[in-house]
C-alpha atoms as a PDB file:
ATOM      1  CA  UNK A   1     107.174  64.012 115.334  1.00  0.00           C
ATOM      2  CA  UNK A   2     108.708  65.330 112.236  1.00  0.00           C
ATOM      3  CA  UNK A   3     107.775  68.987 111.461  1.00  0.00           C
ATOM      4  CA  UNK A   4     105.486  69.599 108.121  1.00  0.00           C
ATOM      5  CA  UNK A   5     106.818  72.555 106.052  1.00  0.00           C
ATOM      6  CA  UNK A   6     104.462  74.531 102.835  1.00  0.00           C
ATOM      7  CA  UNK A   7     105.786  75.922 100.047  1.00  0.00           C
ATOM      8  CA  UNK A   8     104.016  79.229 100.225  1.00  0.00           C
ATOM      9  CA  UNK A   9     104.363  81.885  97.851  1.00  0.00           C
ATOM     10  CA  UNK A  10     103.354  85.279  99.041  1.00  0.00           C
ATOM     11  CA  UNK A  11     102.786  87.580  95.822  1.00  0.00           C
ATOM     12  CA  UNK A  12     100.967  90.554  94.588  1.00  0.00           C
ATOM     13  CA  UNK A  13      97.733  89.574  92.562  1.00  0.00           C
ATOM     14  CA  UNK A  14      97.411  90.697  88.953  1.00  0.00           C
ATOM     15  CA  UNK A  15      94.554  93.344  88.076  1.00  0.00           C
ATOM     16  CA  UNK A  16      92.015  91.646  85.807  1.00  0.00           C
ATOM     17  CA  UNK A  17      93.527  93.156  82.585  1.00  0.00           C
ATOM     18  CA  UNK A  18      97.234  92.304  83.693  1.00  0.00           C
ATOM     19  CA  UNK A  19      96.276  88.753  84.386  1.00  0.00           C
ATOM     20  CA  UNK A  20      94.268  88.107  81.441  1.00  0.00           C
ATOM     21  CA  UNK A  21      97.064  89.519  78.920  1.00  0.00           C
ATOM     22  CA  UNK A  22      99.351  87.494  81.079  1.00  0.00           C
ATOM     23  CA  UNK A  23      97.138  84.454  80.243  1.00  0.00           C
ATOM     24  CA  UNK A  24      97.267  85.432  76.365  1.00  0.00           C
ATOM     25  CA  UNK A  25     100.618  85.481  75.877  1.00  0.00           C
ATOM     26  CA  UNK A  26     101.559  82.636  78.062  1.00  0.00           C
ATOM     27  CA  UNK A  27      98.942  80.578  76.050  1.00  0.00           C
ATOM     28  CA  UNK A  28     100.713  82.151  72.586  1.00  0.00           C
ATOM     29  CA  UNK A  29     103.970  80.621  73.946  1.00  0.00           C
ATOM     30  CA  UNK A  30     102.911  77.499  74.883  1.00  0.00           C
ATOM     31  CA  UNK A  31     101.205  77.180  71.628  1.00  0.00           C
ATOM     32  CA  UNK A  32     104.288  77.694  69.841  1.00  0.00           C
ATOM     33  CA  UNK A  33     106.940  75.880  72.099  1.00  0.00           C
ATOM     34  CA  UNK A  34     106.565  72.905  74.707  1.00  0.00           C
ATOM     35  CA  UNK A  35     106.282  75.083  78.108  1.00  0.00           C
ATOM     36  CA  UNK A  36     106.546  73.437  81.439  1.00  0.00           C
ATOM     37  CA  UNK A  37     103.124  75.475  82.237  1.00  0.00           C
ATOM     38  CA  UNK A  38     100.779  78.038  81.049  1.00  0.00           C
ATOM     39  CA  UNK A  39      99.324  80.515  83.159  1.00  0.00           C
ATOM     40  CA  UNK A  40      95.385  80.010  82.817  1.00  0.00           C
ATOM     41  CA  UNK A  41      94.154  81.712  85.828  1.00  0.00           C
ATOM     42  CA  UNK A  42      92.657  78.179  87.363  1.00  0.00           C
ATOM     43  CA  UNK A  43      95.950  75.824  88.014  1.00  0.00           C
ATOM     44  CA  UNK A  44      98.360  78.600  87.416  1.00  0.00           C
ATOM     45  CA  UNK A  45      98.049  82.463  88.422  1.00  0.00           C
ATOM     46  CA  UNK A  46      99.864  85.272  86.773  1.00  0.00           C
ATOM     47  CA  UNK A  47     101.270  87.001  90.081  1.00  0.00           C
ATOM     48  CA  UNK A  48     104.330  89.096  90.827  1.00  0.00           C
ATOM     49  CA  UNK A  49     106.060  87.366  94.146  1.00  0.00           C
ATOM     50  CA  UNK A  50     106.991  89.147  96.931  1.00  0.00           C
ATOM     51  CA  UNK A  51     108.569  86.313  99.105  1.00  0.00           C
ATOM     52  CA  UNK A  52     108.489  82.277  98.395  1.00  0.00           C
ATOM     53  CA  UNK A  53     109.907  80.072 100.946  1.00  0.00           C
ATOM     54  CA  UNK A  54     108.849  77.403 102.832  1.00  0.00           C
ATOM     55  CA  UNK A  55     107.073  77.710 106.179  1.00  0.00           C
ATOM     56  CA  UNK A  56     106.403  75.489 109.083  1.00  0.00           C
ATOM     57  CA  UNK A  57     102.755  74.459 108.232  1.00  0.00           C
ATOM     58  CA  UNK A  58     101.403  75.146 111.646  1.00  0.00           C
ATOM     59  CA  UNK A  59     102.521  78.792 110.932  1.00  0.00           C
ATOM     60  CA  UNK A  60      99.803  79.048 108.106  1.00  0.00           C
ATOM     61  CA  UNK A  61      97.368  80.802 110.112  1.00  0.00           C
ATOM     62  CA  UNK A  62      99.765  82.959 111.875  1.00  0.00           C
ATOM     63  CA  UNK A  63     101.517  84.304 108.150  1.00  0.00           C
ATOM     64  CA  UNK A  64      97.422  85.153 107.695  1.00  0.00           C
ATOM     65  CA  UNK A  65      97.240  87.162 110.445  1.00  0.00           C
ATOM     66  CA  UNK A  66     100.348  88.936 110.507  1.00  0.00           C
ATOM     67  CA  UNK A  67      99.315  89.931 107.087  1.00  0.00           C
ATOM     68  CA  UNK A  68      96.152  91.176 108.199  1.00  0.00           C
ATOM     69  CA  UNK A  69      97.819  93.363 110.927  1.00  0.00           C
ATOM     70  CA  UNK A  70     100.006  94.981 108.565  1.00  0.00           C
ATOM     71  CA  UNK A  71      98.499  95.396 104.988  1.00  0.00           C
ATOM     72  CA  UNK A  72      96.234  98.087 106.616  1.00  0.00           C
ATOM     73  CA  UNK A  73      99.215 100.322 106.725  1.00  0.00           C
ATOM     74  CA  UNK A  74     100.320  99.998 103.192  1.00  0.00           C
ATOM     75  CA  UNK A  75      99.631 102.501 100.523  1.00  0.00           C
ATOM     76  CA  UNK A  76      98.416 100.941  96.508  1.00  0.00           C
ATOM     77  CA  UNK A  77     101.641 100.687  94.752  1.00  0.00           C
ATOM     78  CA  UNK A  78     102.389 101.613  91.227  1.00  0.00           C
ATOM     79  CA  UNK A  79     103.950  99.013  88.647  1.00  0.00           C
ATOM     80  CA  UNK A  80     105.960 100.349  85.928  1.00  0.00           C
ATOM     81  CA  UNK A  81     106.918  97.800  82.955  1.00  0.00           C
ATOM     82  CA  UNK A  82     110.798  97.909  81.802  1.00  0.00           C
ATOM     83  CA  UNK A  83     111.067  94.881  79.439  1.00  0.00           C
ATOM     84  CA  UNK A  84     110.974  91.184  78.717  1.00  0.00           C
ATOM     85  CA  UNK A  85     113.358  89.314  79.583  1.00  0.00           C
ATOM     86  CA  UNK A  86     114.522  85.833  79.944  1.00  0.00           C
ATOM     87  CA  UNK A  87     116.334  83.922  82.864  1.00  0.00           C
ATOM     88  CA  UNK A  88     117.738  80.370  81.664  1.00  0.00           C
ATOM     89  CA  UNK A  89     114.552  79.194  80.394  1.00  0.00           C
ATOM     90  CA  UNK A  90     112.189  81.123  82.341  1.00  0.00           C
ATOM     91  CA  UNK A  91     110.333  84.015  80.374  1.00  0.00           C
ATOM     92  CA  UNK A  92     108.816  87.046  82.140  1.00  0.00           C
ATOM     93  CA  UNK A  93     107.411  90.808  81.966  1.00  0.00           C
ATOM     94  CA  UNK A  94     109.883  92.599  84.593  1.00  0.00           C
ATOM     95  CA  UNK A  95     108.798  95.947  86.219  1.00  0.00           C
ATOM     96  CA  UNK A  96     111.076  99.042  87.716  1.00  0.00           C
ATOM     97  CA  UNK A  97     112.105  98.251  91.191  1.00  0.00           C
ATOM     98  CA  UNK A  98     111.138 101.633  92.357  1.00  0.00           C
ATOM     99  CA  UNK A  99     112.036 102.569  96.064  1.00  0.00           C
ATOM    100  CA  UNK A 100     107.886 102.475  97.074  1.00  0.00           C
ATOM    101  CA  UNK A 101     107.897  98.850  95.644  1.00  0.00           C
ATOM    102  CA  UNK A 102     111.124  97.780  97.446  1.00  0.00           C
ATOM    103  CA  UNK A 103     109.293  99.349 100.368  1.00  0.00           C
ATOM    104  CA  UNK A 104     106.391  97.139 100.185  1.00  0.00           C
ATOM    105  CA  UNK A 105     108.627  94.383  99.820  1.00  0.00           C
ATOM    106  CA  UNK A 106     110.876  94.618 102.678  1.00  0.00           C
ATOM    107  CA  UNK A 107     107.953  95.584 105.088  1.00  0.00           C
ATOM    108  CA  UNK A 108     106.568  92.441 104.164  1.00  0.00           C
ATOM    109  CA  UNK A 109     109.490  90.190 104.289  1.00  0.00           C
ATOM    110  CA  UNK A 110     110.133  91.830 107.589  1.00  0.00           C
ATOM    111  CA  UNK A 111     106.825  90.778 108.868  1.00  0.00           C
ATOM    112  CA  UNK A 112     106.716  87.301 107.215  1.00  0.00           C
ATOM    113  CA  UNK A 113     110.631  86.094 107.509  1.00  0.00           C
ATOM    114  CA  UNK A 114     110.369  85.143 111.574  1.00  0.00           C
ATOM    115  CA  UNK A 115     107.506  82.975 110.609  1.00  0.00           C
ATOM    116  CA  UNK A 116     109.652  80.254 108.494  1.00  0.00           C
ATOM    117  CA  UNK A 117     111.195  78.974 111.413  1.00  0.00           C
ATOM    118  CA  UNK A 118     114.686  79.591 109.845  1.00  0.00           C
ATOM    119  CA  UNK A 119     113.691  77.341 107.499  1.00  0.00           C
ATOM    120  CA  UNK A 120     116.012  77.116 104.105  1.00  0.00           C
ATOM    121  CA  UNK A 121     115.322  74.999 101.125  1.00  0.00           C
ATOM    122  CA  UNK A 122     118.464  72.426 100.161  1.00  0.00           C
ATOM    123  CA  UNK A 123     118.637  74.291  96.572  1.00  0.00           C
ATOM    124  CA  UNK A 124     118.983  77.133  98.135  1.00  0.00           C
ATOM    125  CA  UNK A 125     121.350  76.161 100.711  1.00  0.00           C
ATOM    126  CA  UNK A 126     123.700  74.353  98.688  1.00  0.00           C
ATOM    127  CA  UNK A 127     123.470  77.836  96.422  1.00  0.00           C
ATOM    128  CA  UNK A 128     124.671  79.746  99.240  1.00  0.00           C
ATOM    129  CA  UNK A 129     127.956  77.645  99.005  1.00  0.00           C
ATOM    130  CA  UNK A 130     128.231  78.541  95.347  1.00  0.00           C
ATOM    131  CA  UNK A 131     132.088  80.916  95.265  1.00  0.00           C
ATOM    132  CA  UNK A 132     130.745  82.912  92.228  1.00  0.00           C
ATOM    133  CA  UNK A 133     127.114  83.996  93.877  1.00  0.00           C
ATOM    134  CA  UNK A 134     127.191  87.402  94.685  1.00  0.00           C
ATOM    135  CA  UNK A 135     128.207  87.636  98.796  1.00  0.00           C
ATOM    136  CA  UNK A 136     124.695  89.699  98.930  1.00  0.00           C
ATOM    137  CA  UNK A 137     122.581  86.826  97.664  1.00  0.00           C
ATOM    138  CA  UNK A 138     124.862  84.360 100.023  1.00  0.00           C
ATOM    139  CA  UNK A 139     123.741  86.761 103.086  1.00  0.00           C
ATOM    140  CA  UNK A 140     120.030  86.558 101.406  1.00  0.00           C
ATOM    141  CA  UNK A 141     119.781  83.225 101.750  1.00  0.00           C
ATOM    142  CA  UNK A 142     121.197  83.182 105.295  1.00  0.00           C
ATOM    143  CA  UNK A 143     118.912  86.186 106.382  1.00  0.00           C
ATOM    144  CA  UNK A 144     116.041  85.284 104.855  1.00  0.00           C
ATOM    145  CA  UNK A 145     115.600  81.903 103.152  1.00  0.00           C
ATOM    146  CA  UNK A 146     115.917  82.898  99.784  1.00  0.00           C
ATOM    147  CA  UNK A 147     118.649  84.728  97.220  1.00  0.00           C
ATOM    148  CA  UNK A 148     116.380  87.430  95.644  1.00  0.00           C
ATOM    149  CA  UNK A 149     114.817  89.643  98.159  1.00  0.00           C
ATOM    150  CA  UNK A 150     115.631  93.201  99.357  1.00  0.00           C
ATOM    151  CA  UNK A 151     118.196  94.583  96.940  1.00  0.00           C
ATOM    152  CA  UNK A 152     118.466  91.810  94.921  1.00  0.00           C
ATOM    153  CA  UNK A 153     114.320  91.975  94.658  1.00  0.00           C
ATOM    154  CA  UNK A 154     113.164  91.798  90.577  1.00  0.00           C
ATOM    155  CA  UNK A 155     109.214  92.371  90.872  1.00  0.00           C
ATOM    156  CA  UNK A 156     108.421  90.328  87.309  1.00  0.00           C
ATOM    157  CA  UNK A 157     105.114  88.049  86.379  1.00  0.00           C
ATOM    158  CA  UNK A 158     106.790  85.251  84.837  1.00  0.00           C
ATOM    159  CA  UNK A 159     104.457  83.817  81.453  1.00  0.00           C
ATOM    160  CA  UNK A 160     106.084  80.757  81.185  1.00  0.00           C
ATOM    161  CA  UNK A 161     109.484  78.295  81.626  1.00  0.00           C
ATOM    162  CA  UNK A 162     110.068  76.525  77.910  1.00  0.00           C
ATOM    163  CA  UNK A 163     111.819  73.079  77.846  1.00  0.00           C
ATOM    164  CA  UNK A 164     115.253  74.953  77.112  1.00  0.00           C
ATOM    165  CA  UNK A 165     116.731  77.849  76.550  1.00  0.00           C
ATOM    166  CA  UNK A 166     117.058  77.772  73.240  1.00  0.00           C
ATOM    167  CA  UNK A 167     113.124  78.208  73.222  1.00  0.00           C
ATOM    168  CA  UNK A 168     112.921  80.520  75.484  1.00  0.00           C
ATOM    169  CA  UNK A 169     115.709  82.791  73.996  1.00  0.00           C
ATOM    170  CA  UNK A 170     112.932  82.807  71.132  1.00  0.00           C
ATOM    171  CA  UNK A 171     109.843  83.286  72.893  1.00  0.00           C
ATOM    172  CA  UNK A 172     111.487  86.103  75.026  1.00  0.00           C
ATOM    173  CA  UNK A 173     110.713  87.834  71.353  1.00  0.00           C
ATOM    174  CA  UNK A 174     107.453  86.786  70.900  1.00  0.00           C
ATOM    175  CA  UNK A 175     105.890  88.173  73.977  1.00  0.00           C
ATOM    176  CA  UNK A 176     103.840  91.808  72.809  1.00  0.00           C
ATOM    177  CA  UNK A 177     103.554  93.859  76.200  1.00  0.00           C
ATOM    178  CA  UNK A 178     101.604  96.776  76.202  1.00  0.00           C
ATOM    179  CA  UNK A 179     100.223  97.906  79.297  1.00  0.00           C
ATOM    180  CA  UNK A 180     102.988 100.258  80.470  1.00  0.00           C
ATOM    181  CA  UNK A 181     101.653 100.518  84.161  1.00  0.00           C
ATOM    182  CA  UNK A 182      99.538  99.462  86.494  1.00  0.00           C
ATOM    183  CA  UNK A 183      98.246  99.923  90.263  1.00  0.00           C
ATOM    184  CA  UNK A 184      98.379  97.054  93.013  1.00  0.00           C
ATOM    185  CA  UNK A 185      96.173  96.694  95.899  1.00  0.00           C
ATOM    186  CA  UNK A 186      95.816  92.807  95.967  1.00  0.00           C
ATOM    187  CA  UNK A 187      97.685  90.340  97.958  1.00  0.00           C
ATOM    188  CA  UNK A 188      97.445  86.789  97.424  1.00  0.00           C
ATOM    189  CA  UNK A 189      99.020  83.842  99.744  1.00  0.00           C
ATOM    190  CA  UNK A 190      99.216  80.828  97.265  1.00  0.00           C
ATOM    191  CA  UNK A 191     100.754  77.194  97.468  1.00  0.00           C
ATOM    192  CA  UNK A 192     103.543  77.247  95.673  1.00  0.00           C
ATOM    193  CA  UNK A 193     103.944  74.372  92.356  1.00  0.00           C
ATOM    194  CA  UNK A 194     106.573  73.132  90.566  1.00  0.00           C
ATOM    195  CA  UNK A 195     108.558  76.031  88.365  1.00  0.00           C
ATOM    196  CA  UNK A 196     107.927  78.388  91.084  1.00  0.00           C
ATOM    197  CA  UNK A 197     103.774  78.758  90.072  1.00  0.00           C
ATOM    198  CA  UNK A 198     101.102  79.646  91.921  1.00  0.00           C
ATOM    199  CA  UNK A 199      98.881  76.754  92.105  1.00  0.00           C
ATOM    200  CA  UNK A 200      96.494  77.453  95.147  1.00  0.00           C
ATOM    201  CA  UNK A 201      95.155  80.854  96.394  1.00  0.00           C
ATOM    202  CA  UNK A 202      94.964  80.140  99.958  1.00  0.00           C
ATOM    203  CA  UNK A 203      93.522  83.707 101.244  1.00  0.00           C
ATOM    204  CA  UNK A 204      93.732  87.507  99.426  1.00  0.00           C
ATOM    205  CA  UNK A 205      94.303  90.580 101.276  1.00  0.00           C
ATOM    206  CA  UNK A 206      93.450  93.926  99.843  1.00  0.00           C
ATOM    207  CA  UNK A 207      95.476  96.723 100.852  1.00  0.00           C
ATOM    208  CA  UNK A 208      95.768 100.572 100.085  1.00  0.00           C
ATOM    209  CA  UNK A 209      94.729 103.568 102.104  1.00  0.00           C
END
């Protein structure tokens, strides 16, 4: 029988103020420019991802529970906005990778990365083979299913992907970010849509001593 694999994105959960200034200025952009989504807090969730891969599906309750074994030990963590920035056509608020949030990350992806089975997506595989991707990311992907984890790690909420870059070169100015910080103590295990959104929250986890 042929094994069942989830797209599972484990990320933190916005604050109620992030996420609903998250949801404004996604629903700005997509106002202004055809987006592929717009966060609304119902199909899609503002979140900051932590690790997104795909998982055996019979490993679901097992990702729960090693969750629930470790978050216990994990201190709140601090958010620090840097800019806006764009990547092709996806647009996003990017934080400081501070050494506590890399932290958080790699305990978690430490926890969670046994779990997939060694499980790699074909994108991501046939990225690995890619001569101009950094031999990091290669390793990444190898290690841990995915290019942008431990150093390579960029916490960011993305607001929206535009139809091409062009727009999003131009929404990437629109966006008006003012809260300069915030505090994390929320994690949320989501099914993972298309343009790497959060479509499902499956189970939340608060953490924080």
């Amino acid at each position: 029988m042929e094994e069942k694999f989830i797209k599972i994105n484990i990320a933190i959960k916005s604050p109620e103020k992030v996420a609903e200034k998250a949801i404004e200025e996604s629903r700005k952009i997509g106002n202004n420019y055809k987006a592929l989504f717009v966060l609304d807090g119902v199909n899609y969730y503002p979140h900051i991802t932590i690790y997104s891969i795909e998982y055996p599906e019979e490993n679901l309750g097992n990702i729960f529970q090693a969750l629930e074994k470790l978050l216990p030990e994990l201190e709140k963590i601090k958010l620090v906005f840097t800019d806006v920035k764009r990547n092709q056509n996806y647009v996003g608020v990017h934080f400081t990778p501070s050494q506590e949030v890399r932290n958080f990350h790699k305990k978690i992806i430490e926890k969670i990365n046994p779990l997939r089975g060694g499980k790699i997506r074909d994108k991501f595989m046939e990225l690995s083979q890619v001569a101009d991707l950094p031999e990091e990311k290669k390793e990444n992907i190898l290690k841990y299913g995915h290019p942008d984890v431990m150093n390579s790690y960029e916490p960011h909420i993305t607001i929206s992907r535009l139809e091409n870059d062009d727009m999003a070169e131009k929404a990437e100015k629109e966006i008006k970010w003012e809260i300069s910080e915030f505090v994390a103590d929320k994690i949320a295990v989501c099914r993972s849509g298309k343009n790497g959104t959060c479509v499902e929250i499956l189970k939340e986890f608060s953490f924080g001593k």
